[in-house]
N, C-alpha and C. Protein backbone atom coordinates (compact mmCIF):
# COMPACT_ATOMS: atom_id res chain seq x y z
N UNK A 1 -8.75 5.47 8.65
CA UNK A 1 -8.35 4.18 9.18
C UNK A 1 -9.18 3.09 8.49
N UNK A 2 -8.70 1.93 8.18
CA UNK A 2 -9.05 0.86 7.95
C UNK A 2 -8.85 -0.51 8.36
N UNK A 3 -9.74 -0.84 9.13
CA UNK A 3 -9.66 -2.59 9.94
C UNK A 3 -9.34 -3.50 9.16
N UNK A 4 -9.84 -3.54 8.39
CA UNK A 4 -9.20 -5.00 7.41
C UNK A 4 -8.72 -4.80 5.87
N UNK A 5 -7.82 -3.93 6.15
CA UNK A 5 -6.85 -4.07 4.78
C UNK A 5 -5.87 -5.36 4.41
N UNK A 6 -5.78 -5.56 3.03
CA UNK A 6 -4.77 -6.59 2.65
C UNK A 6 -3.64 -6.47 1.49
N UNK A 7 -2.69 -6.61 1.94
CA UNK A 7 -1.35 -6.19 1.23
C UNK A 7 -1.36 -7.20 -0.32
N UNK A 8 0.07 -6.97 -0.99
CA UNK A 8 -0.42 -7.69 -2.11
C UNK A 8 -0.41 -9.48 -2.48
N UNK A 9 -0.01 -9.86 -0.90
CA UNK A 9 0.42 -11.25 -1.44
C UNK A 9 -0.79 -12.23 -0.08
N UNK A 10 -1.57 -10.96 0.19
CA UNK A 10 -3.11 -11.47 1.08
C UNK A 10 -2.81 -11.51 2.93
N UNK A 11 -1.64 -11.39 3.05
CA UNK A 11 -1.84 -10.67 4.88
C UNK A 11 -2.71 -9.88 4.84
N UNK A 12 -3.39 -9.59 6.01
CA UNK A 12 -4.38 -8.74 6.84
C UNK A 12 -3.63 -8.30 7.71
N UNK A 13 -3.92 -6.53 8.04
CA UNK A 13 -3.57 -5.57 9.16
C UNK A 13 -4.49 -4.34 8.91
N UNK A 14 -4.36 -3.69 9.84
CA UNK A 14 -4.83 -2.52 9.40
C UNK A 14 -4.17 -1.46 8.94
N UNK A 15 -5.09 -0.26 7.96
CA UNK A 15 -4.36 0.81 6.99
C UNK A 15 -4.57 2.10 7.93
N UNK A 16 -3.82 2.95 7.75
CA UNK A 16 -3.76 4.52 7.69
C UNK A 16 -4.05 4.38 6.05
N UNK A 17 -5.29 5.69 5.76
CA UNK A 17 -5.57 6.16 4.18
C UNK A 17 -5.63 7.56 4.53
N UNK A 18 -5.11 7.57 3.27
CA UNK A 18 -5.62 9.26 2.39
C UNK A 18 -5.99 9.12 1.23
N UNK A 19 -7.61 9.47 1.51
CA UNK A 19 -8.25 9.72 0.06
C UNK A 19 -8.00 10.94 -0.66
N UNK A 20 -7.62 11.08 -1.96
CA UNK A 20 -6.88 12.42 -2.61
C UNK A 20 -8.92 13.00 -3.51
N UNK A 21 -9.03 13.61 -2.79
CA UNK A 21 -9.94 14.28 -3.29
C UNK A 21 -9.99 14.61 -4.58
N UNK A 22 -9.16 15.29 -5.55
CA UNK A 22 -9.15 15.42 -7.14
C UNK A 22 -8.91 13.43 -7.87
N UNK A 23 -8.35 12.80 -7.25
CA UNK A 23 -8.57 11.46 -8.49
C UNK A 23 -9.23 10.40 -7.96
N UNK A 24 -9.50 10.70 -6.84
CA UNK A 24 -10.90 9.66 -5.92
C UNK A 24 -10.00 8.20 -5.47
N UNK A 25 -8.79 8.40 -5.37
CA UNK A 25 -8.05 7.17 -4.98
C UNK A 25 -7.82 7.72 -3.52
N UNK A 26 -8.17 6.36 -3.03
CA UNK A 26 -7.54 6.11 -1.67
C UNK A 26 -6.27 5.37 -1.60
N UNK A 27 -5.67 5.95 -0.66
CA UNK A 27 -3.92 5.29 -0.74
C UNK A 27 -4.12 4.56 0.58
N UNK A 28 -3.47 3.46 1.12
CA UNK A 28 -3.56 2.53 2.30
C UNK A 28 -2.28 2.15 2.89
N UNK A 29 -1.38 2.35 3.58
CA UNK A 29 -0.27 2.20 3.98
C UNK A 29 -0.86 1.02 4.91
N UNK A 30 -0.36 -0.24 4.98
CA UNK A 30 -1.23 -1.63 5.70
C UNK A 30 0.04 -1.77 7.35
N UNK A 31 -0.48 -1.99 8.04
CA UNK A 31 0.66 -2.63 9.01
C UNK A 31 -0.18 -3.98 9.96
N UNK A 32 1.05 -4.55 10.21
CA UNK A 32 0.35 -5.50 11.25
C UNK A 32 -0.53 -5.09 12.28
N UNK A 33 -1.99 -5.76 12.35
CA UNK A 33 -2.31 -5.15 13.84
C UNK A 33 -1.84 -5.67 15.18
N UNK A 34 -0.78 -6.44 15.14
CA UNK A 34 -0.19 -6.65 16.65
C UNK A 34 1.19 -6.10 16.42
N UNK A 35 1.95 -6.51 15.62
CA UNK A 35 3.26 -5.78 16.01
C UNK A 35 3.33 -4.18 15.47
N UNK A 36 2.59 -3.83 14.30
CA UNK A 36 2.54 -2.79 13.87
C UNK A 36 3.82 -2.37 12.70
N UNK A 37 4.62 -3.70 12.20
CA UNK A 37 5.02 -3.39 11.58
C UNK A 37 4.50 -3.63 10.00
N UNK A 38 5.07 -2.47 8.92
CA UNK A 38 4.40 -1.91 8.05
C UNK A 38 4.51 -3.34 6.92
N UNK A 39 3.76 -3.23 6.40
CA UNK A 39 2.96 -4.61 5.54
C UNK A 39 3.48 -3.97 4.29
N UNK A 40 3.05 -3.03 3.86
CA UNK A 40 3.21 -2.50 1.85
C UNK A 40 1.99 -1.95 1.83
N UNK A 41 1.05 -1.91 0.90
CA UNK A 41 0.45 -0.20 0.25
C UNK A 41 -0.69 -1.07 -0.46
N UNK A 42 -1.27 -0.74 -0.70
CA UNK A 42 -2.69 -0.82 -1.88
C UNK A 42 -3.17 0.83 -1.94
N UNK A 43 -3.73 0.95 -3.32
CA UNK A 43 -4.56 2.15 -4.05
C UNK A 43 -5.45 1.63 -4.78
N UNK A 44 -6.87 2.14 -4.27
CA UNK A 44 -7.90 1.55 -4.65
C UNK A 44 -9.13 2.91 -5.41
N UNK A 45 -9.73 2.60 -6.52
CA UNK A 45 -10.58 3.59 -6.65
C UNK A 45 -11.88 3.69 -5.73
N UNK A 46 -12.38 4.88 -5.46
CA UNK A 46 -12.85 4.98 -4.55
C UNK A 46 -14.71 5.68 -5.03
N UNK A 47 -13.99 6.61 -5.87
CA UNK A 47 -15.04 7.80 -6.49
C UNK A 47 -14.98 7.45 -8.26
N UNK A 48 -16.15 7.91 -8.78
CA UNK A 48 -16.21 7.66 -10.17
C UNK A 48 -15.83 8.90 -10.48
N UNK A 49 -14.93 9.15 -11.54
CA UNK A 49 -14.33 10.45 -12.27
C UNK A 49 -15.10 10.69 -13.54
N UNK A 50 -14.51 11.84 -14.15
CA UNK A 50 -15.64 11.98 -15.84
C UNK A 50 -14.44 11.78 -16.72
N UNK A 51 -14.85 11.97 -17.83
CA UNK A 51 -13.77 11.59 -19.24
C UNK A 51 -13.36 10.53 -18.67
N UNK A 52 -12.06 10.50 -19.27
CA UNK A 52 -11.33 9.41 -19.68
C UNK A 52 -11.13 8.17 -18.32
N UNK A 53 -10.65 9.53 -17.48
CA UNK A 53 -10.59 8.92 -15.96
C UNK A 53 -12.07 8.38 -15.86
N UNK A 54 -12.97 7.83 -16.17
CA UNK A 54 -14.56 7.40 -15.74
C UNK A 54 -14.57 5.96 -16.05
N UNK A 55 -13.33 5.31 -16.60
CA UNK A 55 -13.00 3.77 -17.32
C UNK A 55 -12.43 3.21 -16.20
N UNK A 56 -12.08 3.83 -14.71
CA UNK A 56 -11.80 3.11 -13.55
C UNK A 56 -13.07 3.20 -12.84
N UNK A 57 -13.71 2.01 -12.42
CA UNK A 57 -14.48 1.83 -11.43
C UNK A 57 -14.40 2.04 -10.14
N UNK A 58 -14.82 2.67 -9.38
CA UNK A 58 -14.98 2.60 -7.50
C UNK A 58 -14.88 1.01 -7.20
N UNK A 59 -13.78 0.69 -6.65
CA UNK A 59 -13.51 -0.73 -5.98
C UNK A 59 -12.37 -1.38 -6.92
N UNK A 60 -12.08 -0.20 -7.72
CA UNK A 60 -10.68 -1.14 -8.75
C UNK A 60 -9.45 -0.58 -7.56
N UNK A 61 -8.29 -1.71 -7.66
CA UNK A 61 -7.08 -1.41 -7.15
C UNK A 61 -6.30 -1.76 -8.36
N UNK A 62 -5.17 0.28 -8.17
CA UNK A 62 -5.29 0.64 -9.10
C UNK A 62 -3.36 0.04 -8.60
N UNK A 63 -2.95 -0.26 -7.29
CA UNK A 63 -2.10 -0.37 -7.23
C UNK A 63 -1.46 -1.09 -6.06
N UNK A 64 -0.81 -1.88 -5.68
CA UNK A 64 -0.58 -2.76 -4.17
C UNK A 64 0.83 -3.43 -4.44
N UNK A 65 1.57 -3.59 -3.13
CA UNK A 65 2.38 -3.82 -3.49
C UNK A 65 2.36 -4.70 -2.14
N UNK A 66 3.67 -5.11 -1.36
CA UNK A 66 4.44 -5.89 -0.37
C UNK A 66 5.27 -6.16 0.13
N UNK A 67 5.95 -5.89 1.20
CA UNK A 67 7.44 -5.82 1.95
C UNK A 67 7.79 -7.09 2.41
N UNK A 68 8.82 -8.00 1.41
CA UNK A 68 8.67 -9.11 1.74
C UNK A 68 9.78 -9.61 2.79
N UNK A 69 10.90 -8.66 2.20
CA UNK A 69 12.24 -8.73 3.23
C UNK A 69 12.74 -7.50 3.84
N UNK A 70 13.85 -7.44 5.01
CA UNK A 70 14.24 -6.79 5.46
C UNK A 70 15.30 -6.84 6.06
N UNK A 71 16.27 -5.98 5.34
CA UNK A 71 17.70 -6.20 5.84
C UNK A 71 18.25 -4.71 6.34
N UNK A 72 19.20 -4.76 7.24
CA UNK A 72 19.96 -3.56 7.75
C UNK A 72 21.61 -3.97 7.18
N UNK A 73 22.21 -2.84 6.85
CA UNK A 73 23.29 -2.64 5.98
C UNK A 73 24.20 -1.71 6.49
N UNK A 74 25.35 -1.65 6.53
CA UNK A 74 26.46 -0.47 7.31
C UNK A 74 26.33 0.66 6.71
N UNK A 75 26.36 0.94 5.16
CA UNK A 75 26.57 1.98 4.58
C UNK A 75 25.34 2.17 3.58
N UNK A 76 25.54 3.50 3.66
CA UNK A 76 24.50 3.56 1.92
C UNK A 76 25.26 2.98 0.63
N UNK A 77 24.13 3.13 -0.23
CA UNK A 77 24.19 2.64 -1.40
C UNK A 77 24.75 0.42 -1.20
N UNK A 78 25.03 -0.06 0.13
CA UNK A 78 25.12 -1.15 0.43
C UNK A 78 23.73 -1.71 0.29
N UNK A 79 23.99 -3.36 -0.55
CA UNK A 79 22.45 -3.76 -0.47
C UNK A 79 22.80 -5.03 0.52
N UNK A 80 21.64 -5.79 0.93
CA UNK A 80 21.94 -6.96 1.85
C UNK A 80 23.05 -7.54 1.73
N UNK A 81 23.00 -8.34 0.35
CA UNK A 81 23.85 -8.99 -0.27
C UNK A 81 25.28 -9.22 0.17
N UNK A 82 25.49 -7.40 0.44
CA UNK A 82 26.99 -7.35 0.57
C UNK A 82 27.61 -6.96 1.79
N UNK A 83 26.14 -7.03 2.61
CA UNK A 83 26.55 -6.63 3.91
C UNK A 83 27.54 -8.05 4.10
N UNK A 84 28.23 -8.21 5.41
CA UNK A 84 28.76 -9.44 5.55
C UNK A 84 28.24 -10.30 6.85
């Protein structure tokens, strides 16, 4: 768990993580802490690796993203757009 995670466009909520033991990244799934709905993701280095992998630092984010919209649609393969 994490209290003050931040998604990629700077909201605050808190994360569920899993740190992956072989590449020392922690993964962060972010959600609001009052409604609880899900925010988007950050991956952050966590652990220093050897070789090549040793050129990411502990505290680099290696990856984050953000859920900016949300639409419901009748069918698959339907995108918002064409809902009516």
């Amino acid at each position: 768990m994490v209290d003050d995670a931040v998604d990629a466009v700077g909201r605050h909520g808190v994360a569920v993580a899993r740190l992956d033991g072989t590449s020392g990244e922690r993964e962060e799934w972010i959600f609001n802490t009052k409604t609880h709905v899900f925010l988007g993701e950050h991956t952050v280095q966590v652990k220093r690796n050897s070789g090549v992998d040793a050129l990411i630092k502990p505290g680099t984010v290696t990856y984050t993203s953000a859920i900016m919209n949300r639409a419901i649609v009748d069918g698959m393969r339907e995108t918002p757009a064409q809902a009516g």
